[in-house]
N, C-alpha and C. Protein backbone atom coordinates (compact mmCIF):
# COMPACT_ATOMS: atom_id res chain seq x y z
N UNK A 1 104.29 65.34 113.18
CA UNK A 1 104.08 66.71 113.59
C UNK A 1 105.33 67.25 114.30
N UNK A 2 105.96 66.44 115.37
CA UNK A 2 106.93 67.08 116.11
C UNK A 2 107.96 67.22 115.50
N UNK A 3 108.18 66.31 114.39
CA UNK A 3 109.43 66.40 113.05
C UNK A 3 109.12 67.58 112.19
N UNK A 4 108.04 68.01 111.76
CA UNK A 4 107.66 69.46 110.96
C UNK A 4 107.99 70.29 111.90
N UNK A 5 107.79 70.57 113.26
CA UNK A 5 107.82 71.78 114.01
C UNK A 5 109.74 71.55 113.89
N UNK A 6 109.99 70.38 114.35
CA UNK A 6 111.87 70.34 114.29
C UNK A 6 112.59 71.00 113.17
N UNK A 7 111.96 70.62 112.12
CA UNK A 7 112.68 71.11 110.84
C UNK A 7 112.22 72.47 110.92
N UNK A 8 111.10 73.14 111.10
CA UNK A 8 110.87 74.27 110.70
C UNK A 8 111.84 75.31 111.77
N UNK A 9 112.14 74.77 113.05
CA UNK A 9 112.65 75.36 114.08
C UNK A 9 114.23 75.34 113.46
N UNK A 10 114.52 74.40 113.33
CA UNK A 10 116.02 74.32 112.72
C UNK A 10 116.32 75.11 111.56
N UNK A 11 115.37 75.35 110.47
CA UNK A 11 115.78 76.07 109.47
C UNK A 11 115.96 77.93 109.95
N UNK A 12 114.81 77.72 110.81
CA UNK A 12 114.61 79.25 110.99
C UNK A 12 115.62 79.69 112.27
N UNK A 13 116.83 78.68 112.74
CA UNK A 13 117.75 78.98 113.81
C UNK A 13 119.15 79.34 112.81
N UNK A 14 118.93 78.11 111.99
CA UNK A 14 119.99 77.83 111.05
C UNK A 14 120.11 79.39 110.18
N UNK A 15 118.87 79.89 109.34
CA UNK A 15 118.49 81.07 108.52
C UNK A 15 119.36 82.45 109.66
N UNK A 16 118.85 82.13 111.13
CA UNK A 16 119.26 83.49 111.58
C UNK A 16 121.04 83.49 112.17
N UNK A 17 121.75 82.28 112.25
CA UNK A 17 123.04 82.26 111.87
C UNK A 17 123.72 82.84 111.03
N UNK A 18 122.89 82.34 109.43
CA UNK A 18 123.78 82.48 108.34
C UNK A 18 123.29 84.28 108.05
N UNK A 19 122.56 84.68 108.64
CA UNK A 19 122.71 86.48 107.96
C UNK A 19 122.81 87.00 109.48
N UNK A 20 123.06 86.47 110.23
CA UNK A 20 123.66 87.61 111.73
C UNK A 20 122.40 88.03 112.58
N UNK A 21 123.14 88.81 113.40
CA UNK A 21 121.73 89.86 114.14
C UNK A 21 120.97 90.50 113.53
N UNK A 22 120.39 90.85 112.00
CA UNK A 22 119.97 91.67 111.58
C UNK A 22 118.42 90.96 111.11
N UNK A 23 118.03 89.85 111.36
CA UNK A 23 116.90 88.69 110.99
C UNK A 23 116.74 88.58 112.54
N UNK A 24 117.46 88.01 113.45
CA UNK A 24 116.98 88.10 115.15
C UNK A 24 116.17 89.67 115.55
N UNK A 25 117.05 90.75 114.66
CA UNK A 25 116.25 91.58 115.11
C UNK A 25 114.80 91.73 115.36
N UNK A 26 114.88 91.78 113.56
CA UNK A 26 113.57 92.36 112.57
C UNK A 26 112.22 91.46 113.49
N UNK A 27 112.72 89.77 113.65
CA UNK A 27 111.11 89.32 114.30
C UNK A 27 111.33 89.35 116.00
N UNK A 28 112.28 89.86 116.42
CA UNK A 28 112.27 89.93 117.85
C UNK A 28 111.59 90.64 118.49
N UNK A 29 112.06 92.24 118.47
CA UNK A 29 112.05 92.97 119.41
C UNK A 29 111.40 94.29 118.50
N UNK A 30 110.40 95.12 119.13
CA UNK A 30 110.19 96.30 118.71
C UNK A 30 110.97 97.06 117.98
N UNK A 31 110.46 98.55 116.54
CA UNK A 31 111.54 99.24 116.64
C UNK A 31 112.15 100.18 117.74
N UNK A 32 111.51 100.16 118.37
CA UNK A 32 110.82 101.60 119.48
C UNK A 32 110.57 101.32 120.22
N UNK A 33 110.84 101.66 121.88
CA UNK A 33 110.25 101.10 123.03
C UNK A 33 110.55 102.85 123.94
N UNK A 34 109.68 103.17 124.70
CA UNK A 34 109.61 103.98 125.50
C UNK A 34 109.94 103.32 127.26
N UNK A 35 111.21 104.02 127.22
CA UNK A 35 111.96 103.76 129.02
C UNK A 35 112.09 104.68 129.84
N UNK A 36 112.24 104.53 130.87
CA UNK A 36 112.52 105.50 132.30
C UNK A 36 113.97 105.75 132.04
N UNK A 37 114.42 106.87 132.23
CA UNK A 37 116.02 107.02 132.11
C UNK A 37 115.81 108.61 133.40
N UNK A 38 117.12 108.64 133.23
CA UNK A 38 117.34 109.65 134.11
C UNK A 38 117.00 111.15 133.31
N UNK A 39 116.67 111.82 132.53
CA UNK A 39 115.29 112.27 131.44
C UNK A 39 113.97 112.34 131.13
N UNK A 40 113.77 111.29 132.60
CA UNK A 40 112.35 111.18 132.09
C UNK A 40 112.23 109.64 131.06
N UNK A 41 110.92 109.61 130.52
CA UNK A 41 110.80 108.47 129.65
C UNK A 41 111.16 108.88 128.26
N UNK A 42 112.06 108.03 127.60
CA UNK A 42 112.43 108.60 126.28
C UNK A 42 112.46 107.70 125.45
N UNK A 43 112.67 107.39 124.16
CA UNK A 43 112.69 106.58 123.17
C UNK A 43 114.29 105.56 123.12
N UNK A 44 113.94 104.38 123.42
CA UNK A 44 115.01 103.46 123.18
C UNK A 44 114.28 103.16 122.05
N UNK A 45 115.78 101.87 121.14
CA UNK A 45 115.39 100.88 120.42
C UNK A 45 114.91 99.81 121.11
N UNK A 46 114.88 98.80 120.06
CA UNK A 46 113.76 97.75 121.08
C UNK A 46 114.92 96.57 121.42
N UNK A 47 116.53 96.79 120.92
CA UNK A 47 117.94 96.96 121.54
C UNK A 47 118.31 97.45 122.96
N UNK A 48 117.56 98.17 123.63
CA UNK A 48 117.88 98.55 124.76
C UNK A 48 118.58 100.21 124.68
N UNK A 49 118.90 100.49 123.42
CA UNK A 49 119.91 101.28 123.24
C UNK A 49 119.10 102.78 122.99
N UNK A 50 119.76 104.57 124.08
CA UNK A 50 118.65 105.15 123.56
C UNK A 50 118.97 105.47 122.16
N UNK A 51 117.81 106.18 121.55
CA UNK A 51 117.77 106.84 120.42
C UNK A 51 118.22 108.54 120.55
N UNK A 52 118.89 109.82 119.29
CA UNK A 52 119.14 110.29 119.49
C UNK A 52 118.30 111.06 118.31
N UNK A 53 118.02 112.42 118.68
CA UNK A 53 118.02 113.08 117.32
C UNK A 53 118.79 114.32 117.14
N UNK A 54 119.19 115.12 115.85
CA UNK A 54 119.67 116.05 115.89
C UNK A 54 119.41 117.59 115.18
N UNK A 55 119.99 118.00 116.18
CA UNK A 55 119.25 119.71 115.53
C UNK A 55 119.35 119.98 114.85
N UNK A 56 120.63 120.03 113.96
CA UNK A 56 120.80 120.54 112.58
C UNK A 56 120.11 119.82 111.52
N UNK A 57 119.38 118.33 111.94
CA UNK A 57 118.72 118.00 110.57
C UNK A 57 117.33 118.48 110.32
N UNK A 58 117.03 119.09 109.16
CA UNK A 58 115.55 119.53 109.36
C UNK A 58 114.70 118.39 108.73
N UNK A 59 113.33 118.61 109.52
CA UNK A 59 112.48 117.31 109.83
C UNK A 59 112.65 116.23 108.08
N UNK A 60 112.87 115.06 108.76
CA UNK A 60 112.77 114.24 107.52
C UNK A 60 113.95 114.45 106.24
N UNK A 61 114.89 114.68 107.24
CA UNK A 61 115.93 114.71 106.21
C UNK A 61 117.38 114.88 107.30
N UNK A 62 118.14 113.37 106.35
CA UNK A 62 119.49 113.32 107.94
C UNK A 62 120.33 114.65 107.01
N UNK A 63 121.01 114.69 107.64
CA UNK A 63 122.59 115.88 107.05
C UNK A 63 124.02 114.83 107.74
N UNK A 64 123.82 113.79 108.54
CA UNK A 64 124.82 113.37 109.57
C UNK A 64 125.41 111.91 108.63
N UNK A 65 126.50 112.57 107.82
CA UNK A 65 126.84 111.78 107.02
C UNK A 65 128.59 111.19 107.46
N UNK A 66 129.59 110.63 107.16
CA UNK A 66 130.77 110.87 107.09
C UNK A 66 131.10 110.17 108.67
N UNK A 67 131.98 111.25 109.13
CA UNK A 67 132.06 111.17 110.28
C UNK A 67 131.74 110.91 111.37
N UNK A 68 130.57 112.38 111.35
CA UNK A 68 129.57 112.02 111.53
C UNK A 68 128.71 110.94 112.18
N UNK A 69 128.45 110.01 110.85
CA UNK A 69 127.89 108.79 111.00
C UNK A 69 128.70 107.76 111.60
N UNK A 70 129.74 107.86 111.43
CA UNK A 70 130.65 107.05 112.81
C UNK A 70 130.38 107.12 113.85
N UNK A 71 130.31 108.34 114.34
CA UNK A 71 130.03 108.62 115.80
C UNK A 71 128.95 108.51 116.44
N UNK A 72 127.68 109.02 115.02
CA UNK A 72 126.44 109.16 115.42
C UNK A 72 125.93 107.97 114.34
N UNK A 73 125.99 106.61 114.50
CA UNK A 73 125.12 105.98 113.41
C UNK A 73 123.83 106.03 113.39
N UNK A 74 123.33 106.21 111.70
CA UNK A 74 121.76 106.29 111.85
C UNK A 74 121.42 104.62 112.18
N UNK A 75 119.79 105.08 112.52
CA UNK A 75 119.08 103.92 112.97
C UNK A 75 118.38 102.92 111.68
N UNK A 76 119.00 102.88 111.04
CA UNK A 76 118.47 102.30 109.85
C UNK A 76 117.84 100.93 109.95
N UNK A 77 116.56 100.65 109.58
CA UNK A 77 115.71 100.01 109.44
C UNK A 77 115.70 99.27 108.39
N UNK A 78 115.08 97.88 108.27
CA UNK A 78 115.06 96.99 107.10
C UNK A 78 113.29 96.29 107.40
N UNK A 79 112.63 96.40 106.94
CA UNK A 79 110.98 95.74 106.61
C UNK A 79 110.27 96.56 107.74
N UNK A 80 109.34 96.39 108.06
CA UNK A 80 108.26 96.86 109.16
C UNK A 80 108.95 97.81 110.60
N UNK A 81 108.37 98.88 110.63
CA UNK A 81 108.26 98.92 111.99
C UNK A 81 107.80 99.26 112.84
N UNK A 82 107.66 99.23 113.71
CA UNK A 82 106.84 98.97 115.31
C UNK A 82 107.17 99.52 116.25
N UNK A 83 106.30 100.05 117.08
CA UNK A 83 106.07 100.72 118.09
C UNK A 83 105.85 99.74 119.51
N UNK A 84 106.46 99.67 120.26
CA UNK A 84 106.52 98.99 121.52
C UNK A 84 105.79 99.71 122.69
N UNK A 85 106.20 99.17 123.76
CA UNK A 85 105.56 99.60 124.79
C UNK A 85 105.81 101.31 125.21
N UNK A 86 104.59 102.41 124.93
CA UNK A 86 104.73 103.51 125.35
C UNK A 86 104.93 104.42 123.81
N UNK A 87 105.28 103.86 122.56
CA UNK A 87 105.84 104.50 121.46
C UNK A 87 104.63 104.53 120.70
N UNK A 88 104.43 105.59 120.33
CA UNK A 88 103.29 106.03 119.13
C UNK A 88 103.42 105.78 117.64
N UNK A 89 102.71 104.43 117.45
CA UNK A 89 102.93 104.23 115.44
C UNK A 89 102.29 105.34 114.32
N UNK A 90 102.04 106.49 115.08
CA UNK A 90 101.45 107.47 114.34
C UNK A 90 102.54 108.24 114.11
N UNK A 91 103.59 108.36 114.62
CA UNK A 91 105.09 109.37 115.05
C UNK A 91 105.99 108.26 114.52
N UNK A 92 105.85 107.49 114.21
CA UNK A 92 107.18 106.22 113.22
C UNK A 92 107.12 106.62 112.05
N UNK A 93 108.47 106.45 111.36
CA UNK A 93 108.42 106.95 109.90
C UNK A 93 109.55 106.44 109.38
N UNK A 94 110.29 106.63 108.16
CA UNK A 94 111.08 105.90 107.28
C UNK A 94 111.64 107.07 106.47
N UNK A 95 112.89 107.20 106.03
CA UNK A 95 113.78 108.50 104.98
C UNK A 95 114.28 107.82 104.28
N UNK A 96 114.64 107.95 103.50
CA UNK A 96 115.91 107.71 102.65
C UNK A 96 117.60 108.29 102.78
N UNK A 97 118.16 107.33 102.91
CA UNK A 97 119.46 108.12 103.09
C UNK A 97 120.37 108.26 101.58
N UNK A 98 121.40 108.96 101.45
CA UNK A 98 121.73 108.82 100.14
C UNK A 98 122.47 107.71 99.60
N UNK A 99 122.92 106.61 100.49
CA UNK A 99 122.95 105.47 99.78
C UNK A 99 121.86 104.25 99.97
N UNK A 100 120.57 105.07 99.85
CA UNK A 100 119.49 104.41 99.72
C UNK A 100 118.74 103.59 101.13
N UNK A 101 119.70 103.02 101.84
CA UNK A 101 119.06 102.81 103.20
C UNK A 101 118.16 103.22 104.21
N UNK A 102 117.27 102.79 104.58
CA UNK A 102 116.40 103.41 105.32
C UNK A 102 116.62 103.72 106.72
N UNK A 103 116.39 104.98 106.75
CA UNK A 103 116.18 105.39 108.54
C UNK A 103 115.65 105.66 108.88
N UNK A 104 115.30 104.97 110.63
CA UNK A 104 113.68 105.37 110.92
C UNK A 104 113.69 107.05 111.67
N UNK A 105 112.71 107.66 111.55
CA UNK A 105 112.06 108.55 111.79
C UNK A 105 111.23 108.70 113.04
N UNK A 106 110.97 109.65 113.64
CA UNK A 106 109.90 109.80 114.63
C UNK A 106 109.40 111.18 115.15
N UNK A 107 108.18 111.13 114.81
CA UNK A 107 107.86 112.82 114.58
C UNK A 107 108.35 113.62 113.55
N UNK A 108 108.95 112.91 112.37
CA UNK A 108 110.05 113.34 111.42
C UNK A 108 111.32 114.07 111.24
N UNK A 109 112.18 113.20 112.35
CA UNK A 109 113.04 113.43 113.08
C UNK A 109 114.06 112.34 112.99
N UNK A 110 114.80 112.26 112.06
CA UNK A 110 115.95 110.89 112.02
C UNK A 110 116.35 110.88 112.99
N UNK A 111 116.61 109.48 113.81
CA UNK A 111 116.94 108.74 114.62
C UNK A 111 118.23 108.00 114.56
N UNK A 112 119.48 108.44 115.55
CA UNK A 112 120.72 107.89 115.52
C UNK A 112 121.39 107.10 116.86
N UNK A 113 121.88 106.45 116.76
CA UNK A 113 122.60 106.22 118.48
C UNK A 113 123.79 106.34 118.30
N UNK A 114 124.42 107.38 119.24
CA UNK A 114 125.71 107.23 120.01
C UNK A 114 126.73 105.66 120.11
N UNK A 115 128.22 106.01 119.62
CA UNK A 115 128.71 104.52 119.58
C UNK A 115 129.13 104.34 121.21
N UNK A 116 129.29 105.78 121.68
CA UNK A 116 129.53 105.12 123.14
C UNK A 116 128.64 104.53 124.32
N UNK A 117 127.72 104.64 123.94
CA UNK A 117 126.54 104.11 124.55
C UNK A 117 126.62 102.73 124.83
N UNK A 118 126.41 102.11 125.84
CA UNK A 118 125.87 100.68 126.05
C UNK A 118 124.30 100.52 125.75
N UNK A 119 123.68 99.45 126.36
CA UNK A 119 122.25 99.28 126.71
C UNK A 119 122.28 99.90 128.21
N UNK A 120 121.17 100.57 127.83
CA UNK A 120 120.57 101.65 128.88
C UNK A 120 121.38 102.55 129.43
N UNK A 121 122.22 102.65 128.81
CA UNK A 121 122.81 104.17 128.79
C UNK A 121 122.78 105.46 128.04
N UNK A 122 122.82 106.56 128.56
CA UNK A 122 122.67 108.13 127.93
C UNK A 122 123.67 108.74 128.38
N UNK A 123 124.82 108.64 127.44
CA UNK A 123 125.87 109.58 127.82
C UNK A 123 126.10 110.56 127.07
N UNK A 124 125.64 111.17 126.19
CA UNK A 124 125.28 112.27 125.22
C UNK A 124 124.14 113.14 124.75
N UNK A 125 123.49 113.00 125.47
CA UNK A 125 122.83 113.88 125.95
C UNK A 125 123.07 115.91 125.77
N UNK A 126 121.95 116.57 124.81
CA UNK A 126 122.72 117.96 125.13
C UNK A 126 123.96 118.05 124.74
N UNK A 127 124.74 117.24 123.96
CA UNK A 127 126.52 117.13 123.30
C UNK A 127 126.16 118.60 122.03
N UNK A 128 126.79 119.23 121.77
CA UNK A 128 127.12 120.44 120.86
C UNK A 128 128.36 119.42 120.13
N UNK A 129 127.97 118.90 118.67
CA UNK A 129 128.49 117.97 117.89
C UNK A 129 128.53 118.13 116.20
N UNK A 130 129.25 118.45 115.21
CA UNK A 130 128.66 118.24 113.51
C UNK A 130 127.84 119.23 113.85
N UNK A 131 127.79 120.57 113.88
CA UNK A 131 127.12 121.55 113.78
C UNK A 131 125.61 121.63 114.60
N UNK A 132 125.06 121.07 115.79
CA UNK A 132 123.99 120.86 115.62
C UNK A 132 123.85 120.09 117.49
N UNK A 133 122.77 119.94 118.12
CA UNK A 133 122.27 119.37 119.68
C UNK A 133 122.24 118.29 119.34
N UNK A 134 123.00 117.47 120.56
CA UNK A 134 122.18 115.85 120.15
C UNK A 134 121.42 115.41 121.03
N UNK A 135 120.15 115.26 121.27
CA UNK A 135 119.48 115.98 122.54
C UNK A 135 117.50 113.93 122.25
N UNK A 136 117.90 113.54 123.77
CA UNK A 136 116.89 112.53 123.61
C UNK A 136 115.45 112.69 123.47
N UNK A 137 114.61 111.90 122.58
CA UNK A 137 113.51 112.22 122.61
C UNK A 137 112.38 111.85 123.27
N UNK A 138 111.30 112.12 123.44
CA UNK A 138 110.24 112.05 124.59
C UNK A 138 109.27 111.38 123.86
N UNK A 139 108.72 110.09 123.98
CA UNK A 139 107.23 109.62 123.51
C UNK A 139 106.66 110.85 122.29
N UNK A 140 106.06 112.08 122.95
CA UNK A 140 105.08 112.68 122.38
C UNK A 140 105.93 113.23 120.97
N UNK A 141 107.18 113.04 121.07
CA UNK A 141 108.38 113.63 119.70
C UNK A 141 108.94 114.62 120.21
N UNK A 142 108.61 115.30 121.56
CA UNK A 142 109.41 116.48 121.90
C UNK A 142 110.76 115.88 122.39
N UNK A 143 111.62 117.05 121.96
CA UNK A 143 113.22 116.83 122.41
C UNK A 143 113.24 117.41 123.74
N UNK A 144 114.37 116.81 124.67
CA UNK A 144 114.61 116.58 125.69
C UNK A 144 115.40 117.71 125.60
N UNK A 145 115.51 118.86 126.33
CA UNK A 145 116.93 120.33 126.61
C UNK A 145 116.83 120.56 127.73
């Protein structure tokens, strides 16, 4: 028995080596977690990192391509996702981007983070950016102004 649990532990340490952070994610941590920030409570990932949305995209559809997406990467998602502590799985959702990747949604509202951001930081906030607010969101899906 303790040799089955060894091997199974080793393969599945070994498995999340050989493809990176992106397998630690998926069974770790929420997509979505609702935190205290200086905003009020707003939508992090389940990364620590907040989430952003933006004005110029209309619901369920990004426009934040290019550049853009350098600055502002979408939150793109791979299998299931989940709602953590405070986050509503009724307001989670999934788009398509145009090279097919998925991004999650909320309230139907693509979801991006800031590259200057650490964990638990909001330094963009209200930024006038790519035509459009980049402004944090609130549990219920309302934007933060």
């Amino acid at each position: 028995m303790r040799r089955s649990v060894f091997v199974f532990l080793s393969v599945l340490v070994g498995a999340a080596v050989l493809t990176g952070p992106d397998l630690a994610s998926l069974t770790a941590a929420p997509t979505i977690t609702v935190r205290d920030s200086t905003y009020g409570r707003i939508l992090f990932a389940g990364s620590n990192r907040v989430l952003y949305a933006f004005t110029h995209d209309p619901r369920g559809k990004a426009t934040c391509y290019g550049e853009c997406a350098r600055r502002w990467p979408p939150y793109v998602v791979h299998g299931a996702v989940r709602a953590g502590g405070g986050g509503r799985r009724s307001l989670l959702g999934t788009m398509r981007r145009r090279d097919g990747s998925r991004q999650l949604t909320y309230a139907g509202r693509p979801l991006y983070f800031y590259v200057g951001d650490g964990p638990g930081q909001v330094r963009c906030q209200n930024v006038r950016e790519f035509g459009g607010l980049w402004l944090v969101v609130r549990a219920s899906g309302r934007l933060v102004r």
